[in-house]
N, C-alpha and C. Protein backbone atom coordinates (compact mmCIF):
# COMPACT_ATOMS: atom_id res chain seq x y z
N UNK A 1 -104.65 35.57 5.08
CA UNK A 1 -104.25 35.88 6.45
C UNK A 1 -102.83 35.38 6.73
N UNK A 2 -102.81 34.01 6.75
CA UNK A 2 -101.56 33.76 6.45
C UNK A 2 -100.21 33.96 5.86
N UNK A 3 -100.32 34.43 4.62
CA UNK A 3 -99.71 35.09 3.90
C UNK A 3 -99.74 36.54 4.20
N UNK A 4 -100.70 37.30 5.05
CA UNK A 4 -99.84 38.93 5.82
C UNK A 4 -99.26 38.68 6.86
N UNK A 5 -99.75 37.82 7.46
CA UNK A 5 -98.65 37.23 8.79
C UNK A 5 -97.34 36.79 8.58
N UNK A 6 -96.96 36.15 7.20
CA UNK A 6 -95.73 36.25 6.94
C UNK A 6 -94.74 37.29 6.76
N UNK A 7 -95.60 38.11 5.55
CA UNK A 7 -95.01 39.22 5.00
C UNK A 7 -94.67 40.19 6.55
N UNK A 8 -95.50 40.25 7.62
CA UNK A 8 -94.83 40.92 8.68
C UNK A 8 -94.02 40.79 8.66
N UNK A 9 -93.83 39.90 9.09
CA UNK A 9 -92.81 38.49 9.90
C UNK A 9 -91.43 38.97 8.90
N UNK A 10 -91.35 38.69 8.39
CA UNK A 10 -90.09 38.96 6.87
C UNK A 10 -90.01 40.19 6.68
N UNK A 11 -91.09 41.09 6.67
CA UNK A 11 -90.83 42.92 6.75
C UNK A 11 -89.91 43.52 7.87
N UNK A 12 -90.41 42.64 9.09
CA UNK A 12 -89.45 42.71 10.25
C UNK A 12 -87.82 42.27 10.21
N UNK A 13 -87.91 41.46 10.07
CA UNK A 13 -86.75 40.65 9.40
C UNK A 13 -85.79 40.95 8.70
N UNK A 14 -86.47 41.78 7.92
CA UNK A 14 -85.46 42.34 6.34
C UNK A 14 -85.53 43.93 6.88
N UNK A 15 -86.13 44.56 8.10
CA UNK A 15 -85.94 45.59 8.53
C UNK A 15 -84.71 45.67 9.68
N UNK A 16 -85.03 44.79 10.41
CA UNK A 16 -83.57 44.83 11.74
C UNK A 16 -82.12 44.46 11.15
N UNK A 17 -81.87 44.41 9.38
CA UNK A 17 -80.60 44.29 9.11
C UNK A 17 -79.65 45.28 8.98
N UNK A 18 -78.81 45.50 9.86
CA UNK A 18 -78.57 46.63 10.00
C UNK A 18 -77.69 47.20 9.15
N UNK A 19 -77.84 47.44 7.97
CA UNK A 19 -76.55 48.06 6.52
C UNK A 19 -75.99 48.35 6.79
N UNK A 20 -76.54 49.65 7.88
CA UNK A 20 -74.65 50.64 7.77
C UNK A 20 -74.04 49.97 8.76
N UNK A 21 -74.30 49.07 9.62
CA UNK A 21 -72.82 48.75 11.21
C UNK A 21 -71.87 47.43 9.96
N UNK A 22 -72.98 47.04 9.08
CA UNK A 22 -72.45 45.86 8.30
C UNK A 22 -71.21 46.62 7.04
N UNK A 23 -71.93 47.92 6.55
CA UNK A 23 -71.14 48.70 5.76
C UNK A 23 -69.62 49.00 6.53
N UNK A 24 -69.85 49.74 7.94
CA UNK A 24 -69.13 50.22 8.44
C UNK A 24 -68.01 48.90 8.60
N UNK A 25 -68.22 47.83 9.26
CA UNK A 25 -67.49 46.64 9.42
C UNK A 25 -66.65 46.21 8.27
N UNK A 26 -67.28 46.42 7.28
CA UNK A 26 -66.52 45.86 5.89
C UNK A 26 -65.69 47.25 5.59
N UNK A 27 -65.59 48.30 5.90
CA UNK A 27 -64.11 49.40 5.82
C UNK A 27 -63.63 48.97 7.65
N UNK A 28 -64.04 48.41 8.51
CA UNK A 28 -63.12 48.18 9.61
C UNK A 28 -63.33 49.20 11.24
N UNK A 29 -64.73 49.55 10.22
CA UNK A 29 -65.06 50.56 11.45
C UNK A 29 -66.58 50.13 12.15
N UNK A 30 -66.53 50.38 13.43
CA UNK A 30 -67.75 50.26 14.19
C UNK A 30 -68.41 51.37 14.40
N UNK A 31 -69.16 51.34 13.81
CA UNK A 31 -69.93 52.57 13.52
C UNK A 31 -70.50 53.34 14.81
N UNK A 32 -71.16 52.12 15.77
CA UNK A 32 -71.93 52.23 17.09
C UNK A 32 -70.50 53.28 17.91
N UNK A 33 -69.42 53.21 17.61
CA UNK A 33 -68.45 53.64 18.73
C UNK A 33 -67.41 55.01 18.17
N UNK A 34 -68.79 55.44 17.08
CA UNK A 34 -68.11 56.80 16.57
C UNK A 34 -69.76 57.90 16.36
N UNK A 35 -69.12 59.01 17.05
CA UNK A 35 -70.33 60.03 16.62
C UNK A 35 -71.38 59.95 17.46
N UNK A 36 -72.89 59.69 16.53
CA UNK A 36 -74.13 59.64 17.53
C UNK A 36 -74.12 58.25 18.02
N UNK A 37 -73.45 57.63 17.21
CA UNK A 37 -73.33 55.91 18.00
C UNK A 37 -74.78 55.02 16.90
N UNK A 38 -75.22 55.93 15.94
CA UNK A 38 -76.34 55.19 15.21
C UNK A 38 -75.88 54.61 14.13
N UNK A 39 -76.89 53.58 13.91
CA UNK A 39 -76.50 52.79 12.70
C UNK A 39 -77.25 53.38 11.21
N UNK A 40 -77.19 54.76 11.34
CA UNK A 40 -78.25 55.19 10.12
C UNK A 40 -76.40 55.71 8.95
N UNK A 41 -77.25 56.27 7.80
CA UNK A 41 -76.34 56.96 6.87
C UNK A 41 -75.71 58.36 7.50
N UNK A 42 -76.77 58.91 7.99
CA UNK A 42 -75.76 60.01 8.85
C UNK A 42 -74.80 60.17 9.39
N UNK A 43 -74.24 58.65 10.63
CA UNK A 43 -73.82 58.31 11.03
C UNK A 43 -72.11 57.82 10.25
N UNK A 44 -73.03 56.77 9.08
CA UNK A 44 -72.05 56.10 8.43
C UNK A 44 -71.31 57.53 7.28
N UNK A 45 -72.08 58.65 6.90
CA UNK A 45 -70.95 59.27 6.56
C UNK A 45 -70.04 60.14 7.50
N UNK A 46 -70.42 60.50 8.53
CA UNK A 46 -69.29 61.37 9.31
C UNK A 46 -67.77 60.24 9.62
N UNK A 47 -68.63 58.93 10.14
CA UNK A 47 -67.49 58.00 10.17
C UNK A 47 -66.62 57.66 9.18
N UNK A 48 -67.45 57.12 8.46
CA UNK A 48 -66.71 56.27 7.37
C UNK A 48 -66.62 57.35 5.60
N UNK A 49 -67.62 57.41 5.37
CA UNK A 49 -67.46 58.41 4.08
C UNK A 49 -68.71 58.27 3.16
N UNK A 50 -68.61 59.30 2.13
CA UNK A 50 -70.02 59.62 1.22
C UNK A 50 -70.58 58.27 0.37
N UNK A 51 -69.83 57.49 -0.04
CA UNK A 51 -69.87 56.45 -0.88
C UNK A 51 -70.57 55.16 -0.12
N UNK A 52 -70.11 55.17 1.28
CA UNK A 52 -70.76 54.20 2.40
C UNK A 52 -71.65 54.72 2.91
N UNK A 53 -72.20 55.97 2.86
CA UNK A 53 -73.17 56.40 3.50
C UNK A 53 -74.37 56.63 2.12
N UNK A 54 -73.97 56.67 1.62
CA UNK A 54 -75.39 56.50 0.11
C UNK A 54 -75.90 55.21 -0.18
N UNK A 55 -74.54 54.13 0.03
CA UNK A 55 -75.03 52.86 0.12
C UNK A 55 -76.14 52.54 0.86
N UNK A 56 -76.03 53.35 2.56
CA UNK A 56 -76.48 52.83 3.74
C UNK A 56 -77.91 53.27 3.12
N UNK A 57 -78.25 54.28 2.85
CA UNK A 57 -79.34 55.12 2.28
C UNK A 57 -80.12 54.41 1.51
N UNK A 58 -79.74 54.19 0.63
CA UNK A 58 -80.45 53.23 -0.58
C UNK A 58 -80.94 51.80 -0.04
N UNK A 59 -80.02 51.25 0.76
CA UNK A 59 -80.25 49.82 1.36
C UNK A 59 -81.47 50.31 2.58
N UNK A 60 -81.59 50.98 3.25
CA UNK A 60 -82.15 51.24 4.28
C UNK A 60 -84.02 51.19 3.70
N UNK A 61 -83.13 52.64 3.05
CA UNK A 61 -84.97 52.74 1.70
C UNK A 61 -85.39 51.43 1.21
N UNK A 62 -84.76 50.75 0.44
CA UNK A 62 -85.21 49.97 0.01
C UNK A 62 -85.88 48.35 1.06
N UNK A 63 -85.42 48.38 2.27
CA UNK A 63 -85.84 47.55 3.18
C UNK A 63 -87.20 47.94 3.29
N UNK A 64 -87.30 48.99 3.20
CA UNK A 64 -89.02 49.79 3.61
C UNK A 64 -89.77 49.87 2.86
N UNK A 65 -89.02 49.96 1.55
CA UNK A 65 -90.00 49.68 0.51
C UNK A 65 -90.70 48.18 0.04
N UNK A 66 -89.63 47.47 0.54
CA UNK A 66 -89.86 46.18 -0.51
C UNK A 66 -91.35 45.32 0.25
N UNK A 67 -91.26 45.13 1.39
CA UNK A 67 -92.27 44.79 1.69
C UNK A 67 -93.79 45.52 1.10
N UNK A 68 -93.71 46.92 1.39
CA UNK A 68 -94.97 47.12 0.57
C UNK A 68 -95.43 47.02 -0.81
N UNK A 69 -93.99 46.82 -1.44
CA UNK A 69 -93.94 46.46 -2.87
C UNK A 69 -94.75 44.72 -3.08
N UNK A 70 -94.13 43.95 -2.20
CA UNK A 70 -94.81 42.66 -2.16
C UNK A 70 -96.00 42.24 -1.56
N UNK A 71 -96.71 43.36 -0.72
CA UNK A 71 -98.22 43.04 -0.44
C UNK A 71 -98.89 43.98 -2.10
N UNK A 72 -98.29 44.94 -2.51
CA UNK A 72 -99.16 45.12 -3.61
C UNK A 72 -98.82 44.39 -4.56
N UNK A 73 -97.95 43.23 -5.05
CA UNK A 73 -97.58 42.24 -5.72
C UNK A 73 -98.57 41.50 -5.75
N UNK A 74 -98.92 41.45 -4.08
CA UNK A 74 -99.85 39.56 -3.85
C UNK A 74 -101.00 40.20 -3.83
N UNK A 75 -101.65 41.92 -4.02
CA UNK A 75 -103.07 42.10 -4.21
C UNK A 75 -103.34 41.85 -2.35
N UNK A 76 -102.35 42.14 -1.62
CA UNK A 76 -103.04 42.34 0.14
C UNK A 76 -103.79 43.12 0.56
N UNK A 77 -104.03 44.40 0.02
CA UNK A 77 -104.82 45.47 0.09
C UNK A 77 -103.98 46.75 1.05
N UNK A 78 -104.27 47.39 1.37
CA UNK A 78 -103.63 48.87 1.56
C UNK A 78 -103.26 48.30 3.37
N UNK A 79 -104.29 47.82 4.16
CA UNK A 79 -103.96 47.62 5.12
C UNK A 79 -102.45 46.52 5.57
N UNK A 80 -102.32 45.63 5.01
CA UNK A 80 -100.91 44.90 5.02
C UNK A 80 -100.45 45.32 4.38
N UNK A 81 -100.29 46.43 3.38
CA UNK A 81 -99.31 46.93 2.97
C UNK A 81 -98.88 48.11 4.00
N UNK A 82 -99.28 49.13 4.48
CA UNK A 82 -99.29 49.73 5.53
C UNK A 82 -98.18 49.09 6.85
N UNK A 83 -99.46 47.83 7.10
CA UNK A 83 -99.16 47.15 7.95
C UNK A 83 -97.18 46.30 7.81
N UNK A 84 -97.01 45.92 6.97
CA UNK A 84 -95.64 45.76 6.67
C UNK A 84 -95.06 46.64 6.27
N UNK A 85 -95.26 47.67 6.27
CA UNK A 85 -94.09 48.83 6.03
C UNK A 85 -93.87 49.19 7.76
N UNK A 86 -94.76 49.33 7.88
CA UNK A 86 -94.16 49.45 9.40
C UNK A 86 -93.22 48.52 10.40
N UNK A 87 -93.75 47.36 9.82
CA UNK A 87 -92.97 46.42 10.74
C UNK A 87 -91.95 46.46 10.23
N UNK A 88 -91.28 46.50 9.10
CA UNK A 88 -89.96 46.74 8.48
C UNK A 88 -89.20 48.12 9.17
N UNK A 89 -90.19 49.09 9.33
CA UNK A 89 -89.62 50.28 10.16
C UNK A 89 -89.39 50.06 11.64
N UNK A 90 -90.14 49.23 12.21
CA UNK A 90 -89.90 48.58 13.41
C UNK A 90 -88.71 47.82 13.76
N UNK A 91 -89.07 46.93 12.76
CA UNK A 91 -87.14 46.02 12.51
C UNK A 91 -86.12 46.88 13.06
N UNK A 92 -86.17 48.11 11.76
CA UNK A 92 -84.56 48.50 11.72
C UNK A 92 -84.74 49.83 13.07
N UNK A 93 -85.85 49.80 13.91
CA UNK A 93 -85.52 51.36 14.83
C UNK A 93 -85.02 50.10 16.00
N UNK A 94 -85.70 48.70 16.08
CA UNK A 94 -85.93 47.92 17.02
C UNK A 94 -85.26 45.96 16.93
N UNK A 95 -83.92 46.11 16.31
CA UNK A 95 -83.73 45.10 15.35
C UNK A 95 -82.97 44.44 16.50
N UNK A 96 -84.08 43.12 16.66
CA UNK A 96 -83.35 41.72 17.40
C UNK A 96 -81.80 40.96 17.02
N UNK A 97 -81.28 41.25 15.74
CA UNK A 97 -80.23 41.45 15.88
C UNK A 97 -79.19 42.06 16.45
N UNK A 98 -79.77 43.28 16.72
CA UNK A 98 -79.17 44.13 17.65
C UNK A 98 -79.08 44.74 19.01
N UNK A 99 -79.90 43.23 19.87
CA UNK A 99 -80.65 43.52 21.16
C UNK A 99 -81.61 44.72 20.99
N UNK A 100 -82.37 45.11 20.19
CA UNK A 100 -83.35 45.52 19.99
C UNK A 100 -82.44 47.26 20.14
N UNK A 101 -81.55 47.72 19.76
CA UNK A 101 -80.98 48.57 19.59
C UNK A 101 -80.60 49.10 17.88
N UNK A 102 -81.48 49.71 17.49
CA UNK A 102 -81.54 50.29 16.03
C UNK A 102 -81.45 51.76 15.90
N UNK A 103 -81.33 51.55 14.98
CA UNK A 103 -81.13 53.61 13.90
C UNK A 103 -82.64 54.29 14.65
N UNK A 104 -82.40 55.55 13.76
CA UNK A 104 -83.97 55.95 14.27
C UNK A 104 -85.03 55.97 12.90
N UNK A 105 -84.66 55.50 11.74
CA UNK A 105 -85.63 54.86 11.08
C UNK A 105 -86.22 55.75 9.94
N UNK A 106 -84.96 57.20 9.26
CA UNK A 106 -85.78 57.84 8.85
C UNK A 106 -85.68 57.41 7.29
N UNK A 107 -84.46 56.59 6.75
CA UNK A 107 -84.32 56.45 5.37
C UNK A 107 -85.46 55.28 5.01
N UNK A 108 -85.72 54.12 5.87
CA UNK A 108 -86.84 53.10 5.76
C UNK A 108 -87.90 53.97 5.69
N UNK A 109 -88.10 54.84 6.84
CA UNK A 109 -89.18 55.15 6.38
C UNK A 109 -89.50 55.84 5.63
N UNK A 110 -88.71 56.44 5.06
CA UNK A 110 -89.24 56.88 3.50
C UNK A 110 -89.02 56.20 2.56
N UNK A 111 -88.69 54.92 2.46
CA UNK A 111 -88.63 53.65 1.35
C UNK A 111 -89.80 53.82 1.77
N UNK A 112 -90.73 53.36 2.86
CA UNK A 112 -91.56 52.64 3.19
C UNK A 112 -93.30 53.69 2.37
N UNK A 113 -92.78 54.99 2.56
CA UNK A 113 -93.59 55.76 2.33
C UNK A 113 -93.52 55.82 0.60
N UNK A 114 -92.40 55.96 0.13
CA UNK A 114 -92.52 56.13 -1.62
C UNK A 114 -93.07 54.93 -2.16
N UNK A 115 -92.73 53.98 -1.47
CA UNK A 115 -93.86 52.57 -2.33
C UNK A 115 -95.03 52.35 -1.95
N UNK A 116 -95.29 53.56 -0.89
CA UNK A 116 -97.25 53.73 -0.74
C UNK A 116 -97.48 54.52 -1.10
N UNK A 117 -97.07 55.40 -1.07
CA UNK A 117 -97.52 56.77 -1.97
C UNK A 117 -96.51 57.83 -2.14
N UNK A 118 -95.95 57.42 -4.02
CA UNK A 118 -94.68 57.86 -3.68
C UNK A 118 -94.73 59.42 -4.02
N UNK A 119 -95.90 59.87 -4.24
CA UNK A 119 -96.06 61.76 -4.67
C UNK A 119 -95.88 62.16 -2.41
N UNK A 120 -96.60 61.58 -2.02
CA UNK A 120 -95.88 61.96 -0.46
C UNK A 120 -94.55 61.82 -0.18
N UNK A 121 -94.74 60.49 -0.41
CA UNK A 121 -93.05 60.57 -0.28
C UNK A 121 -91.69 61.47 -0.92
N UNK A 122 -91.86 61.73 -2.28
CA UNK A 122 -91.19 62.82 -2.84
C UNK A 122 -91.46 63.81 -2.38
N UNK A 123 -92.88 64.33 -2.08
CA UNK A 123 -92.68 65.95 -1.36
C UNK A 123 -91.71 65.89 -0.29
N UNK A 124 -92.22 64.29 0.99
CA UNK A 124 -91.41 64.51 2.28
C UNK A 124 -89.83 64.43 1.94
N UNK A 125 -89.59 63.97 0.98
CA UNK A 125 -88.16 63.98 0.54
C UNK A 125 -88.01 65.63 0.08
N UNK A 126 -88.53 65.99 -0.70
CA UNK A 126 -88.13 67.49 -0.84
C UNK A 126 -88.19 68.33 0.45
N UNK A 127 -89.46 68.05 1.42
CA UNK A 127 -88.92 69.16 2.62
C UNK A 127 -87.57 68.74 3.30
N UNK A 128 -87.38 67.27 3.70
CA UNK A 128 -85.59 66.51 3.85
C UNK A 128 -84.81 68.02 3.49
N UNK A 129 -84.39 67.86 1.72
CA UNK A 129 -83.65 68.14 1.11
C UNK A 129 -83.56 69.90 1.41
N UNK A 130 -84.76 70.51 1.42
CA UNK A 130 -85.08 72.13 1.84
C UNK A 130 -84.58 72.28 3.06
N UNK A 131 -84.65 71.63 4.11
CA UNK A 131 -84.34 72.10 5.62
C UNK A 131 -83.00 71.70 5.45
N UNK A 132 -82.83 70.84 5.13
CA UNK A 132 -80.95 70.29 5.05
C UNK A 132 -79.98 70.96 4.76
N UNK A 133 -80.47 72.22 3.73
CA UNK A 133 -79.87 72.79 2.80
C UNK A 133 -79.84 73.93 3.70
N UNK A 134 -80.93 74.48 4.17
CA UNK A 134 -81.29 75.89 4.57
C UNK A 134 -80.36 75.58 6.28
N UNK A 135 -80.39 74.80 6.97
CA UNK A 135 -79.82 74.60 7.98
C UNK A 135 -78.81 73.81 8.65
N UNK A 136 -78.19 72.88 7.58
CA UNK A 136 -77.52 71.71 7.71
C UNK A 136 -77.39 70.84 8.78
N UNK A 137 -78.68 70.58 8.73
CA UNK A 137 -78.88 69.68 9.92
C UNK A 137 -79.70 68.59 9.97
N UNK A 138 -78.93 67.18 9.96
CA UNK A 138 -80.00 65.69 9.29
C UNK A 138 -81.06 65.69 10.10
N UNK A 139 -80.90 66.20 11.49
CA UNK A 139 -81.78 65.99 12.47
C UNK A 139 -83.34 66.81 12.11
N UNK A 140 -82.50 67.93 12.15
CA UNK A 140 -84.12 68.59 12.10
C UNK A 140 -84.45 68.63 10.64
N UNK A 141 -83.97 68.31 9.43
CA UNK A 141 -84.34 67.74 8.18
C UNK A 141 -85.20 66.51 8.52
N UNK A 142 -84.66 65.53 9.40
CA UNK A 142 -85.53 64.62 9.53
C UNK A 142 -86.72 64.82 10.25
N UNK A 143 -86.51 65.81 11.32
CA UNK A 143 -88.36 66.25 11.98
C UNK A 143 -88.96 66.87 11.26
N UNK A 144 -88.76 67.53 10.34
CA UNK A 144 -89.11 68.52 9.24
C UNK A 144 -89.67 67.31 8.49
N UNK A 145 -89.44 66.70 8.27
CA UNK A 145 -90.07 65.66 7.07
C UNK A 145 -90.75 64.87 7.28
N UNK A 146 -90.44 64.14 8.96
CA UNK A 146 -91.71 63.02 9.55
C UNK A 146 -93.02 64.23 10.27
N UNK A 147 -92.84 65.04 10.36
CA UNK A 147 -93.81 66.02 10.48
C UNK A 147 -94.93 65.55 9.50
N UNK A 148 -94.49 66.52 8.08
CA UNK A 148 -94.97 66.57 6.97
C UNK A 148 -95.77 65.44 6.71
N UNK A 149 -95.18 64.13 7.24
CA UNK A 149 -95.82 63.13 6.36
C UNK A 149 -97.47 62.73 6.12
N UNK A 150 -97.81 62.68 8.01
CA UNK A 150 -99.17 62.71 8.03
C UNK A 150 -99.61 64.02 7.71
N UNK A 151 -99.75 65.19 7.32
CA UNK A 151 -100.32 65.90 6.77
C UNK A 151 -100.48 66.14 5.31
N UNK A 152 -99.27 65.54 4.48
CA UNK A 152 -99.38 65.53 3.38
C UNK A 152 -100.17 63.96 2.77
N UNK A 153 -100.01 63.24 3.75
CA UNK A 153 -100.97 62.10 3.51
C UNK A 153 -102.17 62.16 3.89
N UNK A 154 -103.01 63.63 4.62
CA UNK A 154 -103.96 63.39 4.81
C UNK A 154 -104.76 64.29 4.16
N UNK A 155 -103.90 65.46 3.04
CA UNK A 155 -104.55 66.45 2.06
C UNK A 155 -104.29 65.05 0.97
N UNK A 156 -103.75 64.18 0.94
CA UNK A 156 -103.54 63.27 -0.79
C UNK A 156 -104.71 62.08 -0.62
N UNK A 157 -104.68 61.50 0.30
CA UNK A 157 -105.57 60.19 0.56
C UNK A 157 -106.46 60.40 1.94
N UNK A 158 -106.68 61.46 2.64
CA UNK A 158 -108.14 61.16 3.41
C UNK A 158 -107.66 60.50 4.57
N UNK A 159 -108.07 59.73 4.95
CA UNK A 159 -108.53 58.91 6.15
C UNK A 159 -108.40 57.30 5.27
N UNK A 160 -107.51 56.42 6.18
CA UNK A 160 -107.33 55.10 5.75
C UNK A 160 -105.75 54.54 6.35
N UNK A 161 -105.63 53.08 6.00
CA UNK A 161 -104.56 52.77 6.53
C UNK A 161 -103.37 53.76 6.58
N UNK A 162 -102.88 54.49 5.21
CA UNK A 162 -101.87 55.12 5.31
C UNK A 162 -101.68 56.11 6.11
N UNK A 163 -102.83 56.61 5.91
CA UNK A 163 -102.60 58.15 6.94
C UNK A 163 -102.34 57.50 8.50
N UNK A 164 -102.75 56.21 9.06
CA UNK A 164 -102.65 55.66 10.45
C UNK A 164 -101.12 55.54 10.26
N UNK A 165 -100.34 54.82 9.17
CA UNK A 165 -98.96 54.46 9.15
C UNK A 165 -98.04 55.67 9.40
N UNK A 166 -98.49 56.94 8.36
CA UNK A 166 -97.94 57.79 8.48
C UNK A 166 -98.03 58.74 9.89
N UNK A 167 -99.02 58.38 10.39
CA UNK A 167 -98.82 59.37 11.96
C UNK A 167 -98.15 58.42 13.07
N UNK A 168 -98.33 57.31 12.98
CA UNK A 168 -97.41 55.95 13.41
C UNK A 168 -95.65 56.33 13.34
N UNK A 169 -95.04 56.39 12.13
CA UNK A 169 -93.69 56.69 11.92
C UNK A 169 -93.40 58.21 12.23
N UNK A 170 -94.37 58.99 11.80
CA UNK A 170 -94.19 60.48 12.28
C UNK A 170 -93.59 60.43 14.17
N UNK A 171 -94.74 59.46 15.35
CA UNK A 171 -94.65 59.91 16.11
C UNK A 171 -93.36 59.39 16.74
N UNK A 172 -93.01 57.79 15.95
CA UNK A 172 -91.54 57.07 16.10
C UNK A 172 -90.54 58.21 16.01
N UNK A 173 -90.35 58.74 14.75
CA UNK A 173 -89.22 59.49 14.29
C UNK A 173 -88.87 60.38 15.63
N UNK A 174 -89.67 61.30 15.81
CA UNK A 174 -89.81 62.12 16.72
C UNK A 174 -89.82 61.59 18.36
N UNK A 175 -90.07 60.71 18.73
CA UNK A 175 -89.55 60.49 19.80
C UNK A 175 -88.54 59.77 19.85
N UNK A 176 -87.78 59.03 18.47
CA UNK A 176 -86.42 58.39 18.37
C UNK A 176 -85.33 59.67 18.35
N UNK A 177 -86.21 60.80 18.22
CA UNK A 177 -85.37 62.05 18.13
C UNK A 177 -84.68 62.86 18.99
N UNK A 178 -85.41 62.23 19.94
CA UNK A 178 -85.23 62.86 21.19
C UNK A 178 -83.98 63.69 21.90
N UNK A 179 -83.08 63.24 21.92
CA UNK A 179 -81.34 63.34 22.14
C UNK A 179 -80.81 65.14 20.95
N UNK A 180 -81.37 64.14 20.25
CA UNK A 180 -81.53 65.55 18.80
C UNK A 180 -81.48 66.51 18.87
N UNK A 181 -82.98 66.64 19.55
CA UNK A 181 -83.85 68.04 19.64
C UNK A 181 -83.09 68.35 20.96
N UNK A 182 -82.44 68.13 22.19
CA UNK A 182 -82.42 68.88 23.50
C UNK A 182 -81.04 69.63 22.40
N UNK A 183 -80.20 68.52 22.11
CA UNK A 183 -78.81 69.21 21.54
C UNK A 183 -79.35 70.02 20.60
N UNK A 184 -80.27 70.48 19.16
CA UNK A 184 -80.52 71.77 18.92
C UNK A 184 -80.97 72.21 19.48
N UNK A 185 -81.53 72.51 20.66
CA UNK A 185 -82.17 73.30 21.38
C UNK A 185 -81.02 73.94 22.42
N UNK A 186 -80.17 73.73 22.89
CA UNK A 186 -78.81 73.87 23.38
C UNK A 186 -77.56 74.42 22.62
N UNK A 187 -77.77 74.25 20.93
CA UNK A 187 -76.88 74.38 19.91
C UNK A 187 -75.80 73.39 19.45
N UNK A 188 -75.83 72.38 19.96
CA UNK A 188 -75.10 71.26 20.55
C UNK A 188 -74.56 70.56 19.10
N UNK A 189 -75.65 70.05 18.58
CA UNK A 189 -76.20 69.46 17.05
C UNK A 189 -74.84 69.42 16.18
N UNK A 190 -73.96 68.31 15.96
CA UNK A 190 -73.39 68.56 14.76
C UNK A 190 -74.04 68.51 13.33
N UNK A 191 -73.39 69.67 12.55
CA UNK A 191 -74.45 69.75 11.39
C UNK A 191 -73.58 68.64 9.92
N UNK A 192 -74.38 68.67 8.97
CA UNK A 192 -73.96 67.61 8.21
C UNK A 192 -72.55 67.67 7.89
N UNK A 193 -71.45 66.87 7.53
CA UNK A 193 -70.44 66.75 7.00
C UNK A 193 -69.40 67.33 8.31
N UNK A 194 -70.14 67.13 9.25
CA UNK A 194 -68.83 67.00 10.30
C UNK A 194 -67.96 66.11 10.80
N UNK A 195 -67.02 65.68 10.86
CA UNK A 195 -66.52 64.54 11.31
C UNK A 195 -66.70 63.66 12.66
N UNK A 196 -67.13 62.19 12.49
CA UNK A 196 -67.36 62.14 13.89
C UNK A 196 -65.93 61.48 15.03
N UNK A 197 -66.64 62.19 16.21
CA UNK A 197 -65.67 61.82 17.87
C UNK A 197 -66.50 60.75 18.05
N UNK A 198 -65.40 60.31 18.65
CA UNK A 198 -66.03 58.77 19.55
C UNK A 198 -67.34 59.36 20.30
N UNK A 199 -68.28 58.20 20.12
CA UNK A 199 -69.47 57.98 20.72
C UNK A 199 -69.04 58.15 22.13
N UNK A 200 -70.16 59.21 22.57
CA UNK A 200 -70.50 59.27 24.08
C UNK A 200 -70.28 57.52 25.10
């Protein structure tokens, strides 16, 4: 017990660090005061560039992963593993470092998802990569994919912690989306590889 109460605790922790405003800072830029104003990779490449924004990507994933990597280390069982992938996704949408002002959580959460089940997670990464391509747009690549998740987690594994995690981050993504969806729905949406204007 003790020991999942930590691993929260530290999933959270190692989730609210925010890579890309830290990436962005180390080339001299504030990331928050260009573009959508987020601290995700999307963000960090319109600002800053491809090389800082893959970084942000990988670091992000891997915050989401690692915790569930270390409850299946210590043998916690599916529920604290679950259970700390989320709070790590919580961190970085909701990170006390950042007056509780974070990204919207979609690269964690697919760290968070490939080290629980990473055949979901690669599909939800392939629909990502399909809508991205077909429409160039991170946004609705990213609803396109937190969609997917609980459904493809619930034709692979049934009913159980994951499928709760996965409709959990599905319903985050999507209402962190919010801003997103009125601007495609308006046409508004800059699509990938646009350069960003100062934040609203």
């Amino acid at each position: 017990m003790e020991a999942g109460l930590l691993l929260l605790l530290g999933g959270y922790l190692l989730g609210a660090v925010p890579f890309g405003l830290l990436i962005g800072w180390a080339r001299g830029v504030d990331i928050r005061r260009l573009g959508s104003g987020n601290i995700g990779a999307t963000n960090v490449l319109r600002a800053v560039g491809k090389a800082e924004a893959a970084g942000t990507l990988l670091l992000d994933g891997l915050k989401g992963a690692a915790p569930v990597l270390l409850a299946r280390t210590f043998a916690l069982g599916d529920g604290w593993a679950a259970a700390a992938g989320l709070a790590a996704f919580l961190g970085h949408c909701y990170p006390v470092f950042l007056r509780f002002r974070g990204g919207k959580g979609v690269a964690t959460a697919l760290g968070v998802v490939l080290a629980a089940l990473p055949a979901v997670g690669l599909a939800a990464l392939a629909v990502w990569l399909l809508t991205a391509l077909c429409f160039r747009y991170s946004s609705l690549a990213a609803l396109a994919a937190a969609a997917s998740l609980p459904l493809l987690t619930a034709v692979r594994e049934g009913r159980g912690p994951f499928l709760a995690l996965t409709l959990a981050l599905a319903a985050f993504i999507v209402a962190r989306h919010h801003a997103n969806i009125r601007r495609l729905w308006r046409g508004e949406e800059q699509k990938i590889g646009q350069r960003a204007s100062p934040a609203a």
